[in-house]
C-alpha atoms as a PDB file:
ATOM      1  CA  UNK A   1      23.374  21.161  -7.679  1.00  0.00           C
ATOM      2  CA  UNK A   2      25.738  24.122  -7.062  1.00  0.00           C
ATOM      3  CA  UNK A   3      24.925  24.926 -10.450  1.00  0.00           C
ATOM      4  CA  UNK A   4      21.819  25.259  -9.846  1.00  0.00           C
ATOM      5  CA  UNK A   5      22.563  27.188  -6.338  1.00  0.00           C
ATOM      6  CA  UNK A   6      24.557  29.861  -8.331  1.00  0.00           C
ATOM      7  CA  UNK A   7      21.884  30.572 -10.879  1.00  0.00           C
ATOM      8  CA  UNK A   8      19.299  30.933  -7.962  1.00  0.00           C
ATOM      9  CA  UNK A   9      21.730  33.180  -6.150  1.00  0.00           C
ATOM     10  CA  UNK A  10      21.616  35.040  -9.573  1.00  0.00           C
ATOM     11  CA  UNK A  11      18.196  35.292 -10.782  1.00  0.00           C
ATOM     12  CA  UNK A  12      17.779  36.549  -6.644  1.00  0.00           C
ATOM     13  CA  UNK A  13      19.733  40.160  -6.658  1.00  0.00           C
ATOM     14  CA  UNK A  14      17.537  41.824  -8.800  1.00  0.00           C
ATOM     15  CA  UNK A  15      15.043  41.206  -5.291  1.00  0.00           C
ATOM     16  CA  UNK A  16      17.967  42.395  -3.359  1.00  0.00           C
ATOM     17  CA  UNK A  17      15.553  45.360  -2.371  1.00  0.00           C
ATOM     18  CA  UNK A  18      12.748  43.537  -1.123  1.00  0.00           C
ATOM     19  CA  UNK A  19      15.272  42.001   1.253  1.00  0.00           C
ATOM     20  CA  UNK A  20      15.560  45.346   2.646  1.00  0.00           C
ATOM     21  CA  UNK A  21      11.827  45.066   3.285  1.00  0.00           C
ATOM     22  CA  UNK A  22      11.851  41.686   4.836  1.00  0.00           C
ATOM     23  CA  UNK A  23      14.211  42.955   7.079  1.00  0.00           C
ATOM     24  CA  UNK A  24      11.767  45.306   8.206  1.00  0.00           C
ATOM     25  CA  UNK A  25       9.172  42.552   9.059  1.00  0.00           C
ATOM     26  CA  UNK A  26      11.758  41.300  11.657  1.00  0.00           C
ATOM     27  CA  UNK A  27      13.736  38.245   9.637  1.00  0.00           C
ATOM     28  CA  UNK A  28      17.550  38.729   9.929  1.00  0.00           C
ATOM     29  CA  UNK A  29      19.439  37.771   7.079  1.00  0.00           C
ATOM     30  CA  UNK A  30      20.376  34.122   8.131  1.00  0.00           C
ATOM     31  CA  UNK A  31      16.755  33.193   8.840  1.00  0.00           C
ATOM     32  CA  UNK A  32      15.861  34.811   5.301  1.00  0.00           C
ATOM     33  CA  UNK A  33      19.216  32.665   4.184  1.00  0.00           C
ATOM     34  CA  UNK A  34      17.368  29.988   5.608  1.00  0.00           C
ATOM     35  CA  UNK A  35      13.922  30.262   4.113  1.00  0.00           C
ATOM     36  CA  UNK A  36      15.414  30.210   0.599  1.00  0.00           C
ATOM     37  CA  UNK A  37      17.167  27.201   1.059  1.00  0.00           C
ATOM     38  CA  UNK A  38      14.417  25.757   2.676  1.00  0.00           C
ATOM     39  CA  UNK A  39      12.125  26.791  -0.512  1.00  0.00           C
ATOM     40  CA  UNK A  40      14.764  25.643  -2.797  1.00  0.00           C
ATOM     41  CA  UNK A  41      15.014  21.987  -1.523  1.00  0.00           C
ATOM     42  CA  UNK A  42      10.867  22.187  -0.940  1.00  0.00           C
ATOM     43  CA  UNK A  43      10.847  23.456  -4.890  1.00  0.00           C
ATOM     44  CA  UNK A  44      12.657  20.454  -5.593  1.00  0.00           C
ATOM     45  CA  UNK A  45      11.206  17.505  -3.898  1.00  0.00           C
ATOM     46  CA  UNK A  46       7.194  19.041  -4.758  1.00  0.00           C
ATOM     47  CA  UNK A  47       8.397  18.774  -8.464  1.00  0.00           C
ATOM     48  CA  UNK A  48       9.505  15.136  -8.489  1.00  0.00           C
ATOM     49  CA  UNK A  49       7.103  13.530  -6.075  1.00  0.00           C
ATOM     50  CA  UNK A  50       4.925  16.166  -4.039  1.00  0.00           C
ATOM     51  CA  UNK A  51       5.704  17.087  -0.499  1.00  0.00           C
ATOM     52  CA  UNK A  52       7.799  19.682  -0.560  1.00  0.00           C
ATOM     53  CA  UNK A  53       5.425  21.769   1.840  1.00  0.00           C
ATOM     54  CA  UNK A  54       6.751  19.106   4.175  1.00  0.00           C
ATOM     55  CA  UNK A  55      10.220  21.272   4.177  1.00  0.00           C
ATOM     56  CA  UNK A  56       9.018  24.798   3.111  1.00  0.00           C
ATOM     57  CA  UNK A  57       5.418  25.656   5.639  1.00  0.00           C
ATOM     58  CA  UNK A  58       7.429  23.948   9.309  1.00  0.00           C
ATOM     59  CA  UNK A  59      10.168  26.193   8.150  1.00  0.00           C
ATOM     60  CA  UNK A  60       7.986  29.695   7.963  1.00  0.00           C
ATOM     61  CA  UNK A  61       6.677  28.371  10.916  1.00  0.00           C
ATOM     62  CA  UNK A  62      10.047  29.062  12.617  1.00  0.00           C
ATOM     63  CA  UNK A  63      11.387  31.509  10.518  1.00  0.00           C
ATOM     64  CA  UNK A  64       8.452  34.148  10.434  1.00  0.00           C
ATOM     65  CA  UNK A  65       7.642  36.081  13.928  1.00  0.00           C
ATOM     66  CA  UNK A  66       5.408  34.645  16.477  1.00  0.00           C
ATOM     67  CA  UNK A  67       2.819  37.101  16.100  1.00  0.00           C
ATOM     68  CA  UNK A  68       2.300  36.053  12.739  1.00  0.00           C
ATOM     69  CA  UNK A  69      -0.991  34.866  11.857  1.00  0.00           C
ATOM     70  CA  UNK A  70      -1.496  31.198  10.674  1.00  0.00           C
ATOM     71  CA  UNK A  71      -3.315  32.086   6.970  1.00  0.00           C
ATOM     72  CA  UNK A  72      -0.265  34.763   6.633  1.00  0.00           C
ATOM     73  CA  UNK A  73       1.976  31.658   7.129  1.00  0.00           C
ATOM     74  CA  UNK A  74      -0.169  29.549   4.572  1.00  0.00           C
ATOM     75  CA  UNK A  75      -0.683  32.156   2.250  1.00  0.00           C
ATOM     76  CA  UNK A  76       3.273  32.780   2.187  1.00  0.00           C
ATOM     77  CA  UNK A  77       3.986  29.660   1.835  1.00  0.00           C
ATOM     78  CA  UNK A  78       1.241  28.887  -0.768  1.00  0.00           C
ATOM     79  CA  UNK A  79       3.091  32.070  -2.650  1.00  0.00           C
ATOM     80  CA  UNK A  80       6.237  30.692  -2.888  1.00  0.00           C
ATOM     81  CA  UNK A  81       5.405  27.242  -4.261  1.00  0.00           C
ATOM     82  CA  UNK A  82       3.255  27.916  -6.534  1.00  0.00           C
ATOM     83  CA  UNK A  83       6.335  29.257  -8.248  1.00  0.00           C
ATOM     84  CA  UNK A  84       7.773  25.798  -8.424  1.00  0.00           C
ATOM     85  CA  UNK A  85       4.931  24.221  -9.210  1.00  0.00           C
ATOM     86  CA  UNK A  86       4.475  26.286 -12.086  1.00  0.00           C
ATOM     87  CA  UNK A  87       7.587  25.709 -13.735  1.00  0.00           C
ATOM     88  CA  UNK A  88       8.107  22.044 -13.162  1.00  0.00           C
ATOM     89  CA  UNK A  89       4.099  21.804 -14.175  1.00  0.00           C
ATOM     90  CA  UNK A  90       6.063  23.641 -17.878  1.00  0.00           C
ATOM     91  CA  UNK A  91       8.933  21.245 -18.144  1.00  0.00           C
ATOM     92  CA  UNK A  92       6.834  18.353 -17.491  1.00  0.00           C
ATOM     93  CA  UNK A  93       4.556  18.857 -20.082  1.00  0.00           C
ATOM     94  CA  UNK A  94       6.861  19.803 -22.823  1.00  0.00           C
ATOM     95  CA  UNK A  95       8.468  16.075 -22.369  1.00  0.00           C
ATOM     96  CA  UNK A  96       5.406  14.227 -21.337  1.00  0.00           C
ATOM     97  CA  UNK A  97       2.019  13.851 -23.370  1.00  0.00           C
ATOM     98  CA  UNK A  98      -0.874  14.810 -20.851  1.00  0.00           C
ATOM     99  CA  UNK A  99      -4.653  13.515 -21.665  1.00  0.00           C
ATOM    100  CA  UNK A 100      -7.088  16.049 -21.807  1.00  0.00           C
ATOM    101  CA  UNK A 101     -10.062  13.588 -20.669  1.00  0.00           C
ATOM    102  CA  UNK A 102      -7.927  13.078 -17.516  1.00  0.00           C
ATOM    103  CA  UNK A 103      -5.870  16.642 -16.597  1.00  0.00           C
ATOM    104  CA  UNK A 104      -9.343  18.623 -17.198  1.00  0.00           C
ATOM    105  CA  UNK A 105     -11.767  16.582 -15.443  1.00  0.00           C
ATOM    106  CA  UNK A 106      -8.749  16.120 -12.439  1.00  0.00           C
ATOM    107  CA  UNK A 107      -8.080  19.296 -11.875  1.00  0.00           C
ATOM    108  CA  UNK A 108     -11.652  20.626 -11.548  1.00  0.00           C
ATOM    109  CA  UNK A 109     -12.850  18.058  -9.143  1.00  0.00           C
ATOM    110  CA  UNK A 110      -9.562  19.151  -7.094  1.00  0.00           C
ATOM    111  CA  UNK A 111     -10.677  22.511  -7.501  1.00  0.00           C
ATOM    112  CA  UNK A 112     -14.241  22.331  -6.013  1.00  0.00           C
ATOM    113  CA  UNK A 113     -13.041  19.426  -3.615  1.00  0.00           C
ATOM    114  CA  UNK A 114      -9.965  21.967  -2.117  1.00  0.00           C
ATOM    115  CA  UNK A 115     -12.896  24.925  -1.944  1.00  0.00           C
ATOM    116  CA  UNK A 116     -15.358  22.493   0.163  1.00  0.00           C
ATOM    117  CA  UNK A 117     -12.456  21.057   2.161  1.00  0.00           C
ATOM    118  CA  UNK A 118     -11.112  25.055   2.868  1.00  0.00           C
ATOM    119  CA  UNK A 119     -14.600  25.590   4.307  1.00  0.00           C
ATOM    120  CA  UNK A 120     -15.434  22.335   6.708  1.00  0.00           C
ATOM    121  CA  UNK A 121     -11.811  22.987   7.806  1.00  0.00           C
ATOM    122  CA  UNK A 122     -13.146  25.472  10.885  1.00  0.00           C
ATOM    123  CA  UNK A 123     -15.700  23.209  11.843  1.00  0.00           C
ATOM    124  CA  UNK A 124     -13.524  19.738  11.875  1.00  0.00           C
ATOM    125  CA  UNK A 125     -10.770  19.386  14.636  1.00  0.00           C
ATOM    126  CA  UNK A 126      -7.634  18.136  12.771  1.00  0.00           C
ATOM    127  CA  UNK A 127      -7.561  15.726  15.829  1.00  0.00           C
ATOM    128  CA  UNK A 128      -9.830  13.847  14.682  1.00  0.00           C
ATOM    129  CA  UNK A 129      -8.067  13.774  10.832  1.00  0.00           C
ATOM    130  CA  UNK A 130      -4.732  13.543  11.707  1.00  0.00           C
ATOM    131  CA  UNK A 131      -4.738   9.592  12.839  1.00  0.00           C
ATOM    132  CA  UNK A 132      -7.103   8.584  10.061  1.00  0.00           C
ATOM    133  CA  UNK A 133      -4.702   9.806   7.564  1.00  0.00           C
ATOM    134  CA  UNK A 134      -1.623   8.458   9.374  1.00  0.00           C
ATOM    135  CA  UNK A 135      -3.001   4.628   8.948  1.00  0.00           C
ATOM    136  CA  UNK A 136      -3.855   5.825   5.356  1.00  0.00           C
ATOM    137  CA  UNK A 137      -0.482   6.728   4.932  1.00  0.00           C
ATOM    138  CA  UNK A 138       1.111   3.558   6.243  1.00  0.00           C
ATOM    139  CA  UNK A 139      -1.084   1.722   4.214  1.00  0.00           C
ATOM    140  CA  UNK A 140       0.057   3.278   0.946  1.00  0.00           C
ATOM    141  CA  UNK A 141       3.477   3.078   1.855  1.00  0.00           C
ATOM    142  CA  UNK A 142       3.261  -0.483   2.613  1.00  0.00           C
ATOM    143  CA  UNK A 143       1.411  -1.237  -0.615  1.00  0.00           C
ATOM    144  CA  UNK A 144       4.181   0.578  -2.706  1.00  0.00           C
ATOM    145  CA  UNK A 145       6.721  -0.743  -1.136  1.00  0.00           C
ATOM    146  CA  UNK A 146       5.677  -4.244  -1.557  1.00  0.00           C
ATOM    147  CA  UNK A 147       4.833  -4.246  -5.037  1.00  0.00           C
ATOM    148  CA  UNK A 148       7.843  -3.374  -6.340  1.00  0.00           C
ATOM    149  CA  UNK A 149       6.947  -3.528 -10.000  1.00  0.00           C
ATOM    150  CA  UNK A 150       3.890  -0.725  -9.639  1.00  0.00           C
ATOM    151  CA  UNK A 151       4.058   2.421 -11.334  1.00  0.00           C
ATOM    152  CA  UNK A 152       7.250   1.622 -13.326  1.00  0.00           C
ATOM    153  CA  UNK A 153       5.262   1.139 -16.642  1.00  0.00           C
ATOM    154  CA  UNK A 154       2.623   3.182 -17.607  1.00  0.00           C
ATOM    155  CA  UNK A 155      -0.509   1.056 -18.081  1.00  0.00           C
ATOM    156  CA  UNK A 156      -3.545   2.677 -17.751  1.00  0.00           C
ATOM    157  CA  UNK A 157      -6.155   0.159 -16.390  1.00  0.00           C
ATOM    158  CA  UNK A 158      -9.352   2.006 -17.291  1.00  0.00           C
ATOM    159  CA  UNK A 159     -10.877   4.059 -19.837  1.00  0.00           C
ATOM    160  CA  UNK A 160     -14.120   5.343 -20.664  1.00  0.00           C
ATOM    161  CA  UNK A 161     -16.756   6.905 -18.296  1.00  0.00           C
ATOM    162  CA  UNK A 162     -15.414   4.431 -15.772  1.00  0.00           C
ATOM    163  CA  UNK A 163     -11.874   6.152 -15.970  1.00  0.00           C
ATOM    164  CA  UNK A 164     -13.598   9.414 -15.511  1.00  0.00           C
ATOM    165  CA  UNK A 165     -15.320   8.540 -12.676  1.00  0.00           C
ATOM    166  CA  UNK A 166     -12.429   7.315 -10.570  1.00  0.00           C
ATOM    167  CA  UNK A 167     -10.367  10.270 -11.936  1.00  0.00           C
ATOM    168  CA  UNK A 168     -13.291  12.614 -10.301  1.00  0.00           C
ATOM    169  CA  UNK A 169     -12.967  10.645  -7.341  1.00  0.00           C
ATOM    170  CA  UNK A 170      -9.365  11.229  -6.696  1.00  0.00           C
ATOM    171  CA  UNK A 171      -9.803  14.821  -7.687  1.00  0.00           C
ATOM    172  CA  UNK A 172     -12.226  15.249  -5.200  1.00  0.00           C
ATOM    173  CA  UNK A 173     -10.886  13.531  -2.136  1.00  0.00           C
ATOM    174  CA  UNK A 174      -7.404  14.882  -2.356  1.00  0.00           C
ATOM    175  CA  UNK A 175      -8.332  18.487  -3.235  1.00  0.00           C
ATOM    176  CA  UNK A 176     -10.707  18.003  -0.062  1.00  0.00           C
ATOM    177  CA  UNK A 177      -7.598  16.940   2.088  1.00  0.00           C
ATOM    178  CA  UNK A 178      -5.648  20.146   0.659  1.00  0.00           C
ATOM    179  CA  UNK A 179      -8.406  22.157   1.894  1.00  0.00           C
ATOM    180  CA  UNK A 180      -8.627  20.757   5.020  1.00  0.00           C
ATOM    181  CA  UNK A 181      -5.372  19.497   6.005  1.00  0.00           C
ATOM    182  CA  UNK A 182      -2.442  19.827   3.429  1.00  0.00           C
ATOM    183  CA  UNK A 183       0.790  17.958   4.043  1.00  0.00           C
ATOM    184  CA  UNK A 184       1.590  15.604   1.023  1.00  0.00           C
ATOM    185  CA  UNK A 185      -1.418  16.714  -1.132  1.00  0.00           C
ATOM    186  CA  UNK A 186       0.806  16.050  -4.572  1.00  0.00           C
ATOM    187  CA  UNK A 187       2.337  12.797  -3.264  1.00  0.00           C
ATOM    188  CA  UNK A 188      -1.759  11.447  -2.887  1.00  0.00           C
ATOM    189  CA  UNK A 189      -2.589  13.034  -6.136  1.00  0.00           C
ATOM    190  CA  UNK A 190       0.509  10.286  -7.588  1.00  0.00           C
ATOM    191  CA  UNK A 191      -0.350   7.385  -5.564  1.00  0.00           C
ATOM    192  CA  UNK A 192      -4.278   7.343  -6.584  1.00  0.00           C
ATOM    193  CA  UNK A 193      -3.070   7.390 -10.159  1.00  0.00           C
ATOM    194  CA  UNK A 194      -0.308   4.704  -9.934  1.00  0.00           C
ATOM    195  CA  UNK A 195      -2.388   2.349  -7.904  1.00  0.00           C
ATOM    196  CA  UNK A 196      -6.435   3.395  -9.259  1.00  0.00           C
ATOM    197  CA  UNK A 197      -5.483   4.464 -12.813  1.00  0.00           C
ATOM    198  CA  UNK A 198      -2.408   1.860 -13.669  1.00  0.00           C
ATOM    199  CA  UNK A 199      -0.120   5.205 -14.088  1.00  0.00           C
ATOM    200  CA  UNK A 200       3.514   4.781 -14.143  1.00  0.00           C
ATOM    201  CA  UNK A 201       4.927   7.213 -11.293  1.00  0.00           C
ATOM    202  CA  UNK A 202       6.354  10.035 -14.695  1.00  0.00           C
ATOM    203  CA  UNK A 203       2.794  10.188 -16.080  1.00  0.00           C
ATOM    204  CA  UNK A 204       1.202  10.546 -12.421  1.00  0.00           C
ATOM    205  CA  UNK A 205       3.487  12.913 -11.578  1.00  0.00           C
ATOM    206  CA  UNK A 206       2.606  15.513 -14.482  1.00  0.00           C
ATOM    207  CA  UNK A 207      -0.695  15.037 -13.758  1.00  0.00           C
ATOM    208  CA  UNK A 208      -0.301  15.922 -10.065  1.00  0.00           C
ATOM    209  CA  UNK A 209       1.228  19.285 -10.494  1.00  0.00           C
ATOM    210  CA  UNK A 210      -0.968  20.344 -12.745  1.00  0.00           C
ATOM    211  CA  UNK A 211      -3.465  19.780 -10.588  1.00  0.00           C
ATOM    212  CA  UNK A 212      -1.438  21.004  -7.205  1.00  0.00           C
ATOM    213  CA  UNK A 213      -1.005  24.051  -9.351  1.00  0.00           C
ATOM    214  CA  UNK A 214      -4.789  24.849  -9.455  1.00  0.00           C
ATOM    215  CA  UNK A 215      -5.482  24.342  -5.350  1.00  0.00           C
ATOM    216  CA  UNK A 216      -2.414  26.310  -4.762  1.00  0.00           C
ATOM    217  CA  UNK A 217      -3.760  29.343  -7.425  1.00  0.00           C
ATOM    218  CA  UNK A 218      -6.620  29.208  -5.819  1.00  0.00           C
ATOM    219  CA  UNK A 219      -5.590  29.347  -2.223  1.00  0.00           C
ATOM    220  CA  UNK A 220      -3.085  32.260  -3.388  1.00  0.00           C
ATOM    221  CA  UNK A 221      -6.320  34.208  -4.651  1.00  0.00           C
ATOM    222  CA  UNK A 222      -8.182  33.379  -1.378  1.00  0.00           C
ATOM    223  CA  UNK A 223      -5.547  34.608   0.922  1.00  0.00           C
ATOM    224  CA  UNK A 224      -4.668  37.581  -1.262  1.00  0.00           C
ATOM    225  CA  UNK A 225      -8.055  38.605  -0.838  1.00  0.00           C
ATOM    226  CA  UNK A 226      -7.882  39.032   2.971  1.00  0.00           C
ATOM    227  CA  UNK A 227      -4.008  40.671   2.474  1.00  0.00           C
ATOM    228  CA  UNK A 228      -2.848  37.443   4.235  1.00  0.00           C
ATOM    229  CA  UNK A 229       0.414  37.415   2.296  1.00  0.00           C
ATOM    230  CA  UNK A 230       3.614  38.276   2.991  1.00  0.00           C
ATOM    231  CA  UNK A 231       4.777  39.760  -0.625  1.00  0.00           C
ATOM    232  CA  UNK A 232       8.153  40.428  -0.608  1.00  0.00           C
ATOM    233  CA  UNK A 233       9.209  37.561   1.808  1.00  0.00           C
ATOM    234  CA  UNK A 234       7.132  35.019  -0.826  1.00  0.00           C
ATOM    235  CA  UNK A 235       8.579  36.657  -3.928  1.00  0.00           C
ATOM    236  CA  UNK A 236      11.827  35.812  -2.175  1.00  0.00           C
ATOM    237  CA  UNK A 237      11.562  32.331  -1.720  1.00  0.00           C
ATOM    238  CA  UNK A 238       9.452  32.118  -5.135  1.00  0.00           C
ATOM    239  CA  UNK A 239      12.264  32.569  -6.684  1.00  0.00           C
ATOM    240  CA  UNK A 240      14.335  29.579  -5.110  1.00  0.00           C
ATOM    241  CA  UNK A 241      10.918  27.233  -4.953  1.00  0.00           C
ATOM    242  CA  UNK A 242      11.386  28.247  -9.255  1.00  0.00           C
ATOM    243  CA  UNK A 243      14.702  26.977  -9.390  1.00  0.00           C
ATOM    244  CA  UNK A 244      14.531  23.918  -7.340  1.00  0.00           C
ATOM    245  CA  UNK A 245      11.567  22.600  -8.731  1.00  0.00           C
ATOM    246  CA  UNK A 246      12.750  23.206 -12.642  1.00  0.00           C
ATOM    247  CA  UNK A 247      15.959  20.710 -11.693  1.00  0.00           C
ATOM    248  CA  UNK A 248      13.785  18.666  -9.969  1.00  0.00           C
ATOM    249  CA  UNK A 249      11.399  17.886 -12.562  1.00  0.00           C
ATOM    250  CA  UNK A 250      14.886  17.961 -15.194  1.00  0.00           C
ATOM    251  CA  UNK A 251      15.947  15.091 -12.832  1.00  0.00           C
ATOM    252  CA  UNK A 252      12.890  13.019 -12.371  1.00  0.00           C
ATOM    253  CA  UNK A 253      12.628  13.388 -16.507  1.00  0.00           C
ATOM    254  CA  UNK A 254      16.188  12.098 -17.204  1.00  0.00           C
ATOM    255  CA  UNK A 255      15.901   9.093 -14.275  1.00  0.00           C
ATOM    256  CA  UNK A 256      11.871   8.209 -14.378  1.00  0.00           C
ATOM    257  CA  UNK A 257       9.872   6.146 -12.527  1.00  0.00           C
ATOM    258  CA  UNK A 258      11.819   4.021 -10.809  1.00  0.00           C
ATOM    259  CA  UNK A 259      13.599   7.017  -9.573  1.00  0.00           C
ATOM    260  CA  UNK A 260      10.390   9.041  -8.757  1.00  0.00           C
ATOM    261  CA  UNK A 261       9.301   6.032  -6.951  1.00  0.00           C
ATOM    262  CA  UNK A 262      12.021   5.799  -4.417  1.00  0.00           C
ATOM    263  CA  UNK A 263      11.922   9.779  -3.541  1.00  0.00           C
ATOM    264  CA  UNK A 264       8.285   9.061  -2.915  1.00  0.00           C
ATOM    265  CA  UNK A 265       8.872   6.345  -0.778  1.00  0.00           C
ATOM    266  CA  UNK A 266      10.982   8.484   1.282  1.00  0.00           C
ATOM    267  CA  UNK A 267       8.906  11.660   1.268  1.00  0.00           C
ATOM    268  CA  UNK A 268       5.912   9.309   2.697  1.00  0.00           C
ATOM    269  CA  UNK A 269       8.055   7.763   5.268  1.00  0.00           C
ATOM    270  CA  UNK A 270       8.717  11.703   6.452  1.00  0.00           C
ATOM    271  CA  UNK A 271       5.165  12.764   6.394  1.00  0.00           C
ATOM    272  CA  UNK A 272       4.442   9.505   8.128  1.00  0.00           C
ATOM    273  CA  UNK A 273       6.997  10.430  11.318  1.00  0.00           C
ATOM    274  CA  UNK A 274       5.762  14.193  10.655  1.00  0.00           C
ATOM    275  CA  UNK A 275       2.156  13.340  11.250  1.00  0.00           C
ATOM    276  CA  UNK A 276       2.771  10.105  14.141  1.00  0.00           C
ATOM    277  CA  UNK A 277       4.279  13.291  15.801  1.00  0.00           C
ATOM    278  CA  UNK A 278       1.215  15.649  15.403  1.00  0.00           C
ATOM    279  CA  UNK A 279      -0.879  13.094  16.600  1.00  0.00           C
ATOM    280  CA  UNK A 280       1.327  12.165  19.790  1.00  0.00           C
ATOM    281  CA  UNK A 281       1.524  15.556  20.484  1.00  0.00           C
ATOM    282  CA  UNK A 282      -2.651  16.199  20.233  1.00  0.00           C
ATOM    283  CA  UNK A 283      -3.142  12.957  22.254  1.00  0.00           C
ATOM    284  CA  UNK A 284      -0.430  12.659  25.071  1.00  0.00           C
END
């Protein structure tokens, strides 16, 4: 890990003058401190398991001023991970064969299902979302947790037009929750492959961030459009989001499923407390 640290440090100074420019935007240089290490450990835990926008958007939340405006925030933040999505996406698939008949017809549906979801998003309070997919949540977690043996092996249970279908399903119902809500998109992307598709929790996972890769590209070419991004800041933490998520998928390589498995038990039980607090907060 402080390996790893150092070479992030490294690959950082030749930014060192966009620092100078974040400065300007009103982020002293521990809360910049801060939002790389935040990106770093996000980088890391998105690569093995999804979630890492769990660490890295609450913390540009904080870290950025309050006058900054909400698709600024998401836009950063979209900047930075795609970074480490990218990369561990790379490693992955260098060690890992990858089906065409399921990446391609995965990552389309996620596509068009993230675009629909970005656009009913103005229209449908996140009050009303927020508990549904809290149960959901618990549900899944539950259902992992108690069958110990799933995802460990890779066993696809399906082929044929009726694997496509239910891979176009899952495409479509998580890219809609990206668009519309976010939190934990890559960690549902794993789960409905593990537990619809009989993928072990390795193969999901390659699967997933090539697909989180495509909603986050597009979301980066959305909010670049409107100049909602905050360049030099999300180059910054790019840079960490890089490193953290190449270890991370190194790790999750050399230690597998079973190890994959327990870092997405613990993500979910974090986006579970995350979102029981969103939705005590919008109801009490």
């Amino acid at each position: 890990m402080f390996r790893a640290w150092r070479g992030m440090m490294v690959l950082m100074l030749p930014l060192a003058p966009l620092m100078t420019e974040a400065s300007v935007l009103g982020l002293p240089v521990l809360t910049l401190l801060g939002l790389v290490l935040a990106a770093f450990v996000a980088g890391w835990v998105d690569s093995v398991v999804g979630g890492g926008g769990l660490i890295q958007l609450p913390s540009l939340v904080i870290g950025l001023p309050d006058d900054t405006p909400t698709p600024t925030v998401l836009g950063t933040n979209k900047l930075s991970s795609v970074a480490g999505t990218l990369v561990a996406s790379v490693t992955y698939v260098r060690k890992v064969r990858v089906e065409a008949w399921t990446v391609i017809p995965l990552v389309l549906a996620a596509f068009a299902g993230s675009a629909f979801g970005s656009l009913l998003a103005r229209f449908i309070p996140k009050s009303w979302l927020t508990p549904i997919v809290l149960v959901a949540l618990i549900a899944v977690g539950a259902y992992t947790f108690l069958k110990p043996q799933m995802g460990l092996e890779h066993r696809p249970s399906h082929r044929g037009i009726h694997a496509l279908g239910r891979v176009v399903g899952i495409g479509l119902l998580v890219g809609f929750y990206d668009g519309i809500l976010g939190p934990g998109t890559g960690s549902f992307f794993v789960i409905g492959m593990v537990a619809v598709l009989g993928y072990g929790f390795l193969e999901a996972t390659v699967n997933a961030k090539i697909a989180n890769l495509t909603t986050n590209v597009a979301s980066i070419l959305v909010f670049g459009a409107h100049g909602e991004l905050l360049v030099a800041v999300g180059l910054v933490m790019a840079m960490a989001n890089l490193t953290g998520g190449a270890l991370g998928a190194r790790m999750a390589l050399q230690r597998g499923s079973a190890f994959i498995r327990r870092i997405f038990l613990v993500v979910l039980g974090i986006l579970v407390v995350k979102l029981a607090w969103d939705t005590a907060s919008m109801w009490f």
